[in-house]
Protein backbone atom coordinates (compact mmCIF):
# COMPACT_ATOMS: atom_id res chain seq x y z
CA UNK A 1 63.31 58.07 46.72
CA UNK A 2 64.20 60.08 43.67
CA UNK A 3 61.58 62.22 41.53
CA UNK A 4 62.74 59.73 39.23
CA UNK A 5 62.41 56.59 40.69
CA UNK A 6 59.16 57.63 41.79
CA UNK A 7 58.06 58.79 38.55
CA UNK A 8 59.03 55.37 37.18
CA UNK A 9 57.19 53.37 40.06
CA UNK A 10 54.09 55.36 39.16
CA UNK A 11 54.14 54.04 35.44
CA UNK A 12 54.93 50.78 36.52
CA UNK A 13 52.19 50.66 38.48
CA UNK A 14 50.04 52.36 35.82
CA UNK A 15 51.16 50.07 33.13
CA UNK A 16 50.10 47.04 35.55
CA UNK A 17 46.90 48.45 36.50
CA UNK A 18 46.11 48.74 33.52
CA UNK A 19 47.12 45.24 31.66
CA UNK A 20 44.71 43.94 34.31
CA UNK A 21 41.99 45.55 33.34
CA UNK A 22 42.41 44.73 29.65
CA UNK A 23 42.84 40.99 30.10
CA UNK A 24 39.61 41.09 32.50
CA UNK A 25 37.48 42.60 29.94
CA UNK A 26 38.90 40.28 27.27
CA UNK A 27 37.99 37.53 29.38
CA UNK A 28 34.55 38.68 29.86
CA UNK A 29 34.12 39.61 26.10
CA UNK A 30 35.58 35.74 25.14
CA UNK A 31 32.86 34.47 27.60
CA UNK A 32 30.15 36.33 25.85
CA UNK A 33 30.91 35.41 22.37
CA UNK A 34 31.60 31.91 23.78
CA UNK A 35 27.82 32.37 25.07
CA UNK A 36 26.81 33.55 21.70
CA UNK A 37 28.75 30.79 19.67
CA UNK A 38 27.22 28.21 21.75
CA UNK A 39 23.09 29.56 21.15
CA UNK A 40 23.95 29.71 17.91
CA UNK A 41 25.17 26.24 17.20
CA UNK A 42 22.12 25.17 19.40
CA UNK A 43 19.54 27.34 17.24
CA UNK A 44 21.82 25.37 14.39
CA UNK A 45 20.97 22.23 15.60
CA UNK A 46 17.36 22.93 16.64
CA UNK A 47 16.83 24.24 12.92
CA UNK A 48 18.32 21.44 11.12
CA UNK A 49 16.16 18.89 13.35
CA UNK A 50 13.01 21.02 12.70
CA UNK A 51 14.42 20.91 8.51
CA UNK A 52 15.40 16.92 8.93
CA UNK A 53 11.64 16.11 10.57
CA UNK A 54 9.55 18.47 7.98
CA UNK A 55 11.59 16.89 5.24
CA UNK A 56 10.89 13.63 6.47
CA UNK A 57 6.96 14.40 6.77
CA UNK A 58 7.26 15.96 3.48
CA UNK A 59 8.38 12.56 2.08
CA UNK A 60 6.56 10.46 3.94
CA UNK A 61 3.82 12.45 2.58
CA UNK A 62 4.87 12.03 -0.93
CA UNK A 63 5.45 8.43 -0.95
CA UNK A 64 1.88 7.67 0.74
CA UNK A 65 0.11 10.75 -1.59
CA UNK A 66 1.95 10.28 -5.13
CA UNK A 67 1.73 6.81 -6.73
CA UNK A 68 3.69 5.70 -9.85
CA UNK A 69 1.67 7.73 -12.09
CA UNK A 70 1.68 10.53 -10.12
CA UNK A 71 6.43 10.27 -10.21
CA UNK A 72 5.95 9.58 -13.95
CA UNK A 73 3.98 12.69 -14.44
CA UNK A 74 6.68 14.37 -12.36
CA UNK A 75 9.58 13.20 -13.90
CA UNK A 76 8.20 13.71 -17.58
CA UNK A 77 7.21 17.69 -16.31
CA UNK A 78 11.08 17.94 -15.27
CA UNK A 79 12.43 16.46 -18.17
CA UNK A 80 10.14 18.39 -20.62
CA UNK A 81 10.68 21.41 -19.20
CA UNK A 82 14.18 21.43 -19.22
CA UNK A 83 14.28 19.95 -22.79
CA UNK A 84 12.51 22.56 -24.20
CA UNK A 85 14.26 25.56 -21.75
CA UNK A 86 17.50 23.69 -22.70
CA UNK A 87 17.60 22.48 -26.21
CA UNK A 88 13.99 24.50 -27.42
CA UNK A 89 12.36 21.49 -28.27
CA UNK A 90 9.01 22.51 -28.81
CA UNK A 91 7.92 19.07 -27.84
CA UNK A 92 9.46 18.84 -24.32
CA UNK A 93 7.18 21.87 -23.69
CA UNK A 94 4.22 20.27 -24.52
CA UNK A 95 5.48 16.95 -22.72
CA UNK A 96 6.17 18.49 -19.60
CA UNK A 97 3.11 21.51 -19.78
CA UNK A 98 0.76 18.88 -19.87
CA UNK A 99 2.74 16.52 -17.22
CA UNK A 100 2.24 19.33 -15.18
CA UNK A 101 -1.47 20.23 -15.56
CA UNK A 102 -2.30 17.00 -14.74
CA UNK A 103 -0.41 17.22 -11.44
CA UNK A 104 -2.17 20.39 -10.78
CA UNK A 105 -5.61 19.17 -11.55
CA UNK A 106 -5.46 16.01 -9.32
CA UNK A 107 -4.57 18.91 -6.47
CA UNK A 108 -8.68 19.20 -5.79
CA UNK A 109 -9.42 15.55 -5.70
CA UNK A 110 -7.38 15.55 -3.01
CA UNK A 111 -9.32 18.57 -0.54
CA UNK A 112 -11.40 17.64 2.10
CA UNK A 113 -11.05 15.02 4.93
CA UNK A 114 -12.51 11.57 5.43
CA UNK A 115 -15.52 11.21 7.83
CA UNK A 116 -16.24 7.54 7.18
CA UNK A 117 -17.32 5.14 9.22
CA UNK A 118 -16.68 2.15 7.44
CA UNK A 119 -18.14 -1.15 8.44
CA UNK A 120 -17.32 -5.05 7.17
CA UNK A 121 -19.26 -8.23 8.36
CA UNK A 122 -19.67 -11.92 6.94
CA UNK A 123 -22.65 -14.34 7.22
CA UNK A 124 -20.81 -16.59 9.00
CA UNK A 125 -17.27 -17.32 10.06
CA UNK A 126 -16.50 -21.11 9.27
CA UNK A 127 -17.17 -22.94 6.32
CA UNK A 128 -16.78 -26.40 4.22
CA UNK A 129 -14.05 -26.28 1.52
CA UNK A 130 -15.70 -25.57 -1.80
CA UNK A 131 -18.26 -22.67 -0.22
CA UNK A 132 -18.80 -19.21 -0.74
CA UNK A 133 -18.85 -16.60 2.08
CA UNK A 134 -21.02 -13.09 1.60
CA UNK A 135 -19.33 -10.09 3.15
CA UNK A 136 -21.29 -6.81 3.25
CA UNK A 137 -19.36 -3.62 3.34
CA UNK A 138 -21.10 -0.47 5.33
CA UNK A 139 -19.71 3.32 4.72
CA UNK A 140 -21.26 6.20 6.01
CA UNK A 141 -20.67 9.61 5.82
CA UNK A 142 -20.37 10.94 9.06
CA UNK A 143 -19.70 14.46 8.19
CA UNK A 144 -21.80 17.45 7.63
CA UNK A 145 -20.96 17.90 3.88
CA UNK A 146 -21.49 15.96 0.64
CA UNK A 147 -17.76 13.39 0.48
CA UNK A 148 -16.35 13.11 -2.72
CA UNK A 149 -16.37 9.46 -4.00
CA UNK A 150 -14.00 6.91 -3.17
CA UNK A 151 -12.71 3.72 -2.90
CA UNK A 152 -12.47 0.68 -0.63
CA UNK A 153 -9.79 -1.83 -0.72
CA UNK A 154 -10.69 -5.08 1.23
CA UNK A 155 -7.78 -7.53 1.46
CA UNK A 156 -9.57 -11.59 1.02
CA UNK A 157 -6.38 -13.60 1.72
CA UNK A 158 -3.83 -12.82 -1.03
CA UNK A 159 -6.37 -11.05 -3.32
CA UNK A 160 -7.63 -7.77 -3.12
CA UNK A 161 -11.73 -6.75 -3.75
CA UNK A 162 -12.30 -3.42 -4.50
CA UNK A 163 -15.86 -1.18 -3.90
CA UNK A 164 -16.05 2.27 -5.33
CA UNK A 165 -18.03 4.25 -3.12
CA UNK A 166 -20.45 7.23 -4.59
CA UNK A 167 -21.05 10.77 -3.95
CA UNK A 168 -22.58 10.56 0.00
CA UNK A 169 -24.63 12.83 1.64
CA UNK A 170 -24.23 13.97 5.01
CA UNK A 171 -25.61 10.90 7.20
CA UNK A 172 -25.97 8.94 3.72
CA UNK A 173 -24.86 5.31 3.66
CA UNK A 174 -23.75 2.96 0.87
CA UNK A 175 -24.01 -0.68 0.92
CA UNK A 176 -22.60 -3.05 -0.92
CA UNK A 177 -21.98 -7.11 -1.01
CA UNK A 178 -19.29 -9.09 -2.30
CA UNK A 179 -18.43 -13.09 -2.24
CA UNK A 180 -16.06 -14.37 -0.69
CA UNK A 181 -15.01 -18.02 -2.71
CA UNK A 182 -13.99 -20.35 -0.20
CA UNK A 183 -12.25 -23.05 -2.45
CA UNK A 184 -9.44 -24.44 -0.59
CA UNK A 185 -8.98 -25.84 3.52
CA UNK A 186 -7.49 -23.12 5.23
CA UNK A 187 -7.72 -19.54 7.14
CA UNK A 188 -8.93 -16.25 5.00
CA UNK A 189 -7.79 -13.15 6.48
CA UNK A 190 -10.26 -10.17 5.37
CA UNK A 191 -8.81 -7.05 5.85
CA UNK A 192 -7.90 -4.73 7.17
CA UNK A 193 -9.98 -2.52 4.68
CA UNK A 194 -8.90 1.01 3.73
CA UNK A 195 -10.55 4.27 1.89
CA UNK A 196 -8.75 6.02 -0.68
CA UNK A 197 -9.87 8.81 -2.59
CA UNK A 198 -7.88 10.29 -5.98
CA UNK A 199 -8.07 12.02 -9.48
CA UNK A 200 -9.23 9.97 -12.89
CA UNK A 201 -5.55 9.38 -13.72
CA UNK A 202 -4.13 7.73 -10.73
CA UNK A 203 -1.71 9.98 -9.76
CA UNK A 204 -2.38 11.20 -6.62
CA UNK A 205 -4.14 9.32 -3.48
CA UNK A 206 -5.18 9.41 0.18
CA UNK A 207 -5.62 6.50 2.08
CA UNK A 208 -7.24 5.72 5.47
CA UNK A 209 -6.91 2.01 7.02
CA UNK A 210 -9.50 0.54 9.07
CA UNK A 211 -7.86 -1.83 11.77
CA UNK A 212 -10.70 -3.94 11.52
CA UNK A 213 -9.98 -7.66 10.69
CA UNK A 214 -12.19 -10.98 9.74
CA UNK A 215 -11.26 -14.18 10.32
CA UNK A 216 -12.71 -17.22 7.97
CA UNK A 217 -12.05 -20.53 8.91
CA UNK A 218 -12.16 -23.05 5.86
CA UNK A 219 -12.98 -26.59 7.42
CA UNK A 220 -11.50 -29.77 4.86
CA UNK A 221 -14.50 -31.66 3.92
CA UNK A 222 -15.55 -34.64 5.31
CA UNK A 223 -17.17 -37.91 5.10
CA UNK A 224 -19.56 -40.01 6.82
CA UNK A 225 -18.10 -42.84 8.94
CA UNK A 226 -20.86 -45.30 10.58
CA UNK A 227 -20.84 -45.49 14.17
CA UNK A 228 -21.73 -49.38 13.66
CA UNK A 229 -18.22 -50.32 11.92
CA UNK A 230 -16.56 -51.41 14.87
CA UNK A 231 -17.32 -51.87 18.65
CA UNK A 232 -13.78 -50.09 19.21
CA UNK A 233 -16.17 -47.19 17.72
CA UNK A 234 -18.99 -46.74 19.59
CA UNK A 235 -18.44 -48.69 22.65
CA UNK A 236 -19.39 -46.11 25.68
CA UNK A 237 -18.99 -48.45 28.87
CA UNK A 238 -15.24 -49.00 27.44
CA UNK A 239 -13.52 -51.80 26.16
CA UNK A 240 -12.52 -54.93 27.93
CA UNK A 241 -8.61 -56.39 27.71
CA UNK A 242 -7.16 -59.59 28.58
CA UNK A 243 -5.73 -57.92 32.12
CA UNK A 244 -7.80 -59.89 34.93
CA UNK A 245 -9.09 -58.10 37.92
CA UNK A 246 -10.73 -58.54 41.10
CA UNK A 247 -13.18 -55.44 40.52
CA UNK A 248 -14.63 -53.97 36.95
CA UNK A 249 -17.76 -54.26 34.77
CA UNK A 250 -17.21 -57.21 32.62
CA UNK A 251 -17.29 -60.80 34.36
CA UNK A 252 -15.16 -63.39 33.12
CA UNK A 253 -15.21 -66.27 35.71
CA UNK A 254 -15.42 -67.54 39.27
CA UNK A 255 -12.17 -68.53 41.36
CA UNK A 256 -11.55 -69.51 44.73
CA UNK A 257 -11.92 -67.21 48.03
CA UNK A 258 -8.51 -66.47 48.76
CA UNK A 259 -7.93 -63.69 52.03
CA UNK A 260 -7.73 -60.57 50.93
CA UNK A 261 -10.51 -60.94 48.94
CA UNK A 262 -13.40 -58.14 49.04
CA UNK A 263 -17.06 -59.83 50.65
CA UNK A 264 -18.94 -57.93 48.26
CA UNK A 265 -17.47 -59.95 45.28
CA UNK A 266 -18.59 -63.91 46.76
CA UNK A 267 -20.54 -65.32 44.34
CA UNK A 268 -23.11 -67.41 46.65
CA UNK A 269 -24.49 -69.34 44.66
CA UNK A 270 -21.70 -71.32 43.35
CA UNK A 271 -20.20 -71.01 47.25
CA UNK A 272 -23.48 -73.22 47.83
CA UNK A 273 -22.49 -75.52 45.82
CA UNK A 274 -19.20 -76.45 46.35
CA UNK A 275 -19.20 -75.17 49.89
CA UNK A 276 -16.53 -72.96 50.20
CA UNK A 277 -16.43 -69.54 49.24
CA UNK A 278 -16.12 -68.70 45.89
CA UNK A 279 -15.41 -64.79 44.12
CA UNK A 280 -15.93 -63.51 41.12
CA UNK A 281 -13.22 -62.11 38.39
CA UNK A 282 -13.15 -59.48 36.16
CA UNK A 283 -11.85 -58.37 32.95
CA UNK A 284 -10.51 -55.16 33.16
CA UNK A 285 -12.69 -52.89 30.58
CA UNK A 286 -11.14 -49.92 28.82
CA UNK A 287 -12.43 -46.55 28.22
CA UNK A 288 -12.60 -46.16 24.31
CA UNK A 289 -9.62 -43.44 23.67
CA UNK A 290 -8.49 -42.81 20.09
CA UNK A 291 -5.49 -41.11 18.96
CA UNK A 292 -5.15 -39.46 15.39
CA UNK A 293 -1.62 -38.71 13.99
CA UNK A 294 -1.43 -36.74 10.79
CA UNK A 295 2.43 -36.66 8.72
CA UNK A 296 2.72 -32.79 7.52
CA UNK A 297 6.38 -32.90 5.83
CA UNK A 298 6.61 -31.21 2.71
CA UNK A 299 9.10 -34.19 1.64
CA UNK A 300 8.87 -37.67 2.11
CA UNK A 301 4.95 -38.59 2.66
CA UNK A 302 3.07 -37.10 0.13
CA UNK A 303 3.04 -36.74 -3.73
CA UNK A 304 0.86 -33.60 -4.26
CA UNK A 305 -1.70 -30.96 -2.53
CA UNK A 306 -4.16 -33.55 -3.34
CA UNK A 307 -2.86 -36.00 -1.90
CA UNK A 308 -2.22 -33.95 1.60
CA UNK A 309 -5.92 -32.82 1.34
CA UNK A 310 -6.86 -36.08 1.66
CA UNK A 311 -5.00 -37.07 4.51
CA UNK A 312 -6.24 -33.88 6.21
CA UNK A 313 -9.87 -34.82 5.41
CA UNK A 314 -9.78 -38.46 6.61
CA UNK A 315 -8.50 -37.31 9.88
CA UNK A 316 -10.99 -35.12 10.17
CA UNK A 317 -13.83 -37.41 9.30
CA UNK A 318 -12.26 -39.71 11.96
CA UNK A 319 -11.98 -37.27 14.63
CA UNK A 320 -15.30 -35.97 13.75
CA UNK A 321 -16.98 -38.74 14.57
CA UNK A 322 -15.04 -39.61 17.51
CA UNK A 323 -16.33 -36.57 18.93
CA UNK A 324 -20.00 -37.01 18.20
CA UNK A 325 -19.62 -40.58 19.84
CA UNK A 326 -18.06 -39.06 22.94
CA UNK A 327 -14.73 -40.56 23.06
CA UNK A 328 -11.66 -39.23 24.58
CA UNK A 329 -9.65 -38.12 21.61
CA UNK A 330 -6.08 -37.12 20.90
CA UNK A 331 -5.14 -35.51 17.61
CA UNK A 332 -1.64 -34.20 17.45
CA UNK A 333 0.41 -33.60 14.31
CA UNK A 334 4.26 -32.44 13.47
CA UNK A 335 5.27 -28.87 14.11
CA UNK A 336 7.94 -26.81 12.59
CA UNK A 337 11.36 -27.58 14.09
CA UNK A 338 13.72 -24.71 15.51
CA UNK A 339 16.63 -23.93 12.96
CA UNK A 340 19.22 -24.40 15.51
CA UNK A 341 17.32 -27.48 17.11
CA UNK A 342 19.08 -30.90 17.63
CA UNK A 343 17.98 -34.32 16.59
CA UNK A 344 16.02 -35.19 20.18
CA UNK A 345 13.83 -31.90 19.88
CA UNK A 346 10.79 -32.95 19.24
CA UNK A 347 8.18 -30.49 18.18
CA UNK A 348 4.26 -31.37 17.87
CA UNK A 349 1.10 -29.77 17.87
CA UNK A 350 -1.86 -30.96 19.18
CA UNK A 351 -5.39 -29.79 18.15
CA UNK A 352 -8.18 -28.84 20.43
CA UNK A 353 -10.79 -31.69 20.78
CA UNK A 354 -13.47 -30.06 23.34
CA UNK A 355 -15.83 -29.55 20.74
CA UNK A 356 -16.27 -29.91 17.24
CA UNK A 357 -16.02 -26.20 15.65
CA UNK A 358 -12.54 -25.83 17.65
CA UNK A 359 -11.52 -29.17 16.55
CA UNK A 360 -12.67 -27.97 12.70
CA UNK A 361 -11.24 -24.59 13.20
CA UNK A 362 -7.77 -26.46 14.52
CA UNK A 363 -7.78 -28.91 10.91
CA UNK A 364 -8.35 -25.85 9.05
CA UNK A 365 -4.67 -24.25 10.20
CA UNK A 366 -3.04 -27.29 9.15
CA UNK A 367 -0.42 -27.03 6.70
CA UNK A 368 2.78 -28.82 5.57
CA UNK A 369 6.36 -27.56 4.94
CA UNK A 370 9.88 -28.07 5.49
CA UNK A 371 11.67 -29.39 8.77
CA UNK A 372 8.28 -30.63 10.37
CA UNK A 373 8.72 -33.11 12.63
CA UNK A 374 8.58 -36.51 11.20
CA UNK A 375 5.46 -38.88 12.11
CA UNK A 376 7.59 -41.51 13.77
CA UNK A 377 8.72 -39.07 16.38
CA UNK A 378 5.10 -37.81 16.60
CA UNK A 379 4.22 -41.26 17.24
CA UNK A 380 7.39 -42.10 19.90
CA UNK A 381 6.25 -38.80 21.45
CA UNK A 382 2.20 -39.80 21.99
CA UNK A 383 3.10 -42.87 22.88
CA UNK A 384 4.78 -41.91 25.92
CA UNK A 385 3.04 -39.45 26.87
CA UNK A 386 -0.61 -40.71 26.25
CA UNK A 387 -1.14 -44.06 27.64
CA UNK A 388 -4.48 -46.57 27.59
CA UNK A 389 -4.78 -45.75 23.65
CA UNK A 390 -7.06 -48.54 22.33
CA UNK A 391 -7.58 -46.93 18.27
CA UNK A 392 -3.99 -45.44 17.23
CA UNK A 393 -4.77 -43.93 13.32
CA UNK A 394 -1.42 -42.83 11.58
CA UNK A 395 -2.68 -40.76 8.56
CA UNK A 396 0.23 -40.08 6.12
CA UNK A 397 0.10 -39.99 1.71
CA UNK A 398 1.24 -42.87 -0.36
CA UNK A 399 5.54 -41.88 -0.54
CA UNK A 400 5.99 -42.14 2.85
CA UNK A 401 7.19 -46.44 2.82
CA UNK A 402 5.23 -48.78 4.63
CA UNK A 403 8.43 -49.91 6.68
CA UNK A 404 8.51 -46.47 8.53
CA UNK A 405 4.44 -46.18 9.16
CA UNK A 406 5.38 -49.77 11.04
CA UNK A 407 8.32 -48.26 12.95
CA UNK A 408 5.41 -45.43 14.28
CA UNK A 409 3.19 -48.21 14.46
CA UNK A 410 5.57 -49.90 16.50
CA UNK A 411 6.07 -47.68 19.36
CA UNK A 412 2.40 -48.38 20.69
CA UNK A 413 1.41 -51.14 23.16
CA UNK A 414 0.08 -54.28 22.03
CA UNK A 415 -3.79 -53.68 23.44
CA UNK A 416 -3.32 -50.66 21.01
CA UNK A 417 -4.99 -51.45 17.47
CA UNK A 418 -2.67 -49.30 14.99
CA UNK A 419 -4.29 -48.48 11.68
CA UNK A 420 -2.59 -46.92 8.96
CA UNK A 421 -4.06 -44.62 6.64
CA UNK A 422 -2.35 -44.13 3.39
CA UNK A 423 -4.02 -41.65 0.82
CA UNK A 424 -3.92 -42.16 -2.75
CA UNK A 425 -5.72 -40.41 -4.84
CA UNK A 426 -7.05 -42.46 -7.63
CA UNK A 427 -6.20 -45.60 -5.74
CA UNK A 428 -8.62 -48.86 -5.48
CA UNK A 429 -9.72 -48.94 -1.63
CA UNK A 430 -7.75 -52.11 -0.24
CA UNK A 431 -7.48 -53.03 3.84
CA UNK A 432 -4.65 -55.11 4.58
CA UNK A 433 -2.79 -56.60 7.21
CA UNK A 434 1.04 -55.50 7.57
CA UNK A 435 2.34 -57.34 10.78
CA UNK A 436 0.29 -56.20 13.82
CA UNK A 437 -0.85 -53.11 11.98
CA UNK A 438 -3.66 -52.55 9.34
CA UNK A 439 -3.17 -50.72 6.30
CA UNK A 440 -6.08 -48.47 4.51
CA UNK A 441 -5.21 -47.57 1.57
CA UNK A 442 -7.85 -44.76 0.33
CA UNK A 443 -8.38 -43.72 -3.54
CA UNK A 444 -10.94 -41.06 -2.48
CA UNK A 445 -12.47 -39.92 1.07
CA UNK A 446 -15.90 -41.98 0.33
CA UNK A 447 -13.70 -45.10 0.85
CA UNK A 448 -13.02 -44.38 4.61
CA UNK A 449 -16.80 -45.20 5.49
CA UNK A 450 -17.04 -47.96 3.23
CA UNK A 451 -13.70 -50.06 4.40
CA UNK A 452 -15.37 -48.92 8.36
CA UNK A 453 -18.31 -50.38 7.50
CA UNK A 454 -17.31 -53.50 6.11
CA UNK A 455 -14.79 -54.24 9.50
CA UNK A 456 -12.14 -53.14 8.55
CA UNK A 457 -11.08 -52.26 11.87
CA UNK A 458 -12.57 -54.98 13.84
């Protein structure tokens, strides 16, 4: 080799060396800003979350601190300001000074946490239609410092009662009782009850909200119905049919021994007589069971509020007693229908009858509206599912047409006794007989005890 060629080899090989050593250290200086890019865009990220989630505590705590007033105030400060900064209205500057002074004095109202313990309880939880329920609120000041005054918000239903509470000592409680007007059947919701605390203008509050809820149930009045109007009434042995049998309570006559027949059941006497055996026969006796079916479509059975008050009321009066005379009752009404539902769903509710403040508590939640379940289908549906009925009431008001309280009417055995009870308010009471069914027609709920007591159902 040449002292050229080798001085040629040697900056070849110089020239490659060192292109590798470049492109090794630009790879490893690409990796680290790579490395750098990528915690950057991460510390990106992780700041704009942390930004996004203070902003969005920073407006949730606007919306829930600064009421109407409180954006008014705001807005005019804004608005003033820039008027007067903008156009030198002297105005705007006194418009939007004083919106902002306000804001700045309702600041202190706000200081300080709540250490309440706040308290709500009723004198009792059920009562008649027409009553008044007294609720007494409780709120004590738990902490070790005098707490500002306040103000308690107690939702009754769809109103709202308010209590303004005063300046509290440490351990100090305040009382206070309200009443509760119980004017309508139904269920009263009371609560849940929250503190607030704020400035004299209204432009800034807290709030704190007490889970705590009370339940009032609002029993529909009802009437007296004499346990002496019919036997189907008060009869506890049960009631006897025309279906003959060889064994029951109530004798009806003496046949011939024929075999098969039990030995205990030879009535001797008349064997001794005409000397051959003779037996005795029964009629079968019923147990007294009573079914109540009440119409709740918003269309179609009843003319007014009224008038579906008073259907609610007689059933009630005709359960009620049915209960205190120990009968086996069934009281079942129409429920709301699925949207999607076809015509053979068939939905119904049925109302607890184990005792009577369950049974009260279960007429208070009853309520009318659109796609309930029509009272024929109610009817079709207890009929077949309820046997041995011997009192069938269908309560419904005075639009729904006689012809289709017959069809319900219809779908019950003949040992049933159907009675239809048609509210009218205003109406003369009148019994009549429709086919097989009978027909009360009832001006006010008073009438329901008198048409019972003068037989109406016997």
């Amino acid at each position: 080799m040449s002292t050229s060629d080798h001085d040629a080899y040697s900056r070849l090989e110089y020239t490659s060396t060192g292109t590798g050593t470049r492109t090794r250290a630009s790879t490893v200086t690409s990796m680290a800003r790579t490395t750098r890019g990528t915690a950057a865009r991460r510390d990106g990220v992780r700041v704009l979350v942390t930004g996004g989630r203070a902003l969005a505590a920073a407006a949730g705590w606007l919306g829930e601190t600064v009421t109407p007033i409180g954006w008014l105030l705001a807005a005019s400060a804004v608005a003033g300001i820039a008027a007067g900064a903008v156009l030198g209205w002297s105005v705007g500057w006194m418009i939007g000074v004083a919106s902002l002074v306000l804001l700045l004095t309702a600041i202190p109202f706000l200081a300080g946490g709540y250490s309440y313990r706040v308290q709500f309880r009723v004198d009792r939880d059920a009562v008649v239609a027409g009553s008044d329920v007294t609720g007494t609120v409780q709120v004590v000041n738990a902490a070790r410092r005098t707490a500002l005054p306040g103000l308690v918000d107690i939702p009754v239903g769809d109103g709202l009662v308010e209590t303004r509470v005063p300046f509290l000592r440490p351990q100090a409680t305040h009382e206070e009782t309200i009443a509760i007007r119980a004017a309508k059947r139904g269920v009263i919701d009371v609560g849940p009850m929250s503190v607030s605390r704020g400035d004299p203008v209204g432009a800034l509050r807290r709030e704190v909200v007490w889970p705590q809820i009370q339940t009032i149930h609002v029993h529909p009045v009802t009437a007296y119905i004499p346990s002496t109007g019919s036997g189907l009434l008060h009869d506890l042995e049960g009631l006897p049919s025309s279906n003959i049998v060889n064994a029951d309570l109530a004798f009806h006559a003496i046949r011939d021994y024929v075999p098969g027949d039990a030995r205990n059941h030879v009535h001797w006497k008349s064997t001794a007589k005409t000397g051959k055996l003779m037996v005795r026969q029964y009629e079968e006796t019923r147990q007294s069971r009573i079914a109540v079916l009440i119409g709740t479509e918003a269309e179609g059975e009843y003319s007014s509020d009224d008038e579906f008050e008073l259907g609610v009321s007689a059933a009630a009066s005709l359960s009620l007693q049915a209960v205190r005379d120990g009968r086996e009752l069934i009281v079942t009404t129409g429920a709301q229908q699925p949207e999607l539902s076809r015509g053979d769903v068939i939905a119904v509710r049925e109302i607890p009858t184990h005792g009577i403040r369950p049974m009260l508590d279960g007429f208070s939640e009853i309520d009318r509206s659109l796609r309930m379940t029509r009272l024929e289908d109610v009817a079709r549906l207890v009929s077949q599912t309820a046997d041995r009925l011997s009192l069938v009431f269908l309560v419904s008001g005075s639009v729904m047409p006689v012809q289709r309280l017959r069809t319900a009417g219809s779908f019950f055995d003949a040992e049933s006794t159907v009675v239809i009870v048609r509210c009218e308010p205003g109406a003369d009471p009148v019994m009549r007989r429709v086919g097989d069914v009978r027909v009360l027609t009832l001006g006010r709920l008073d009438d329901l005890g008198q048409l019972i007591a003068r037989g109406a159902l016997e």
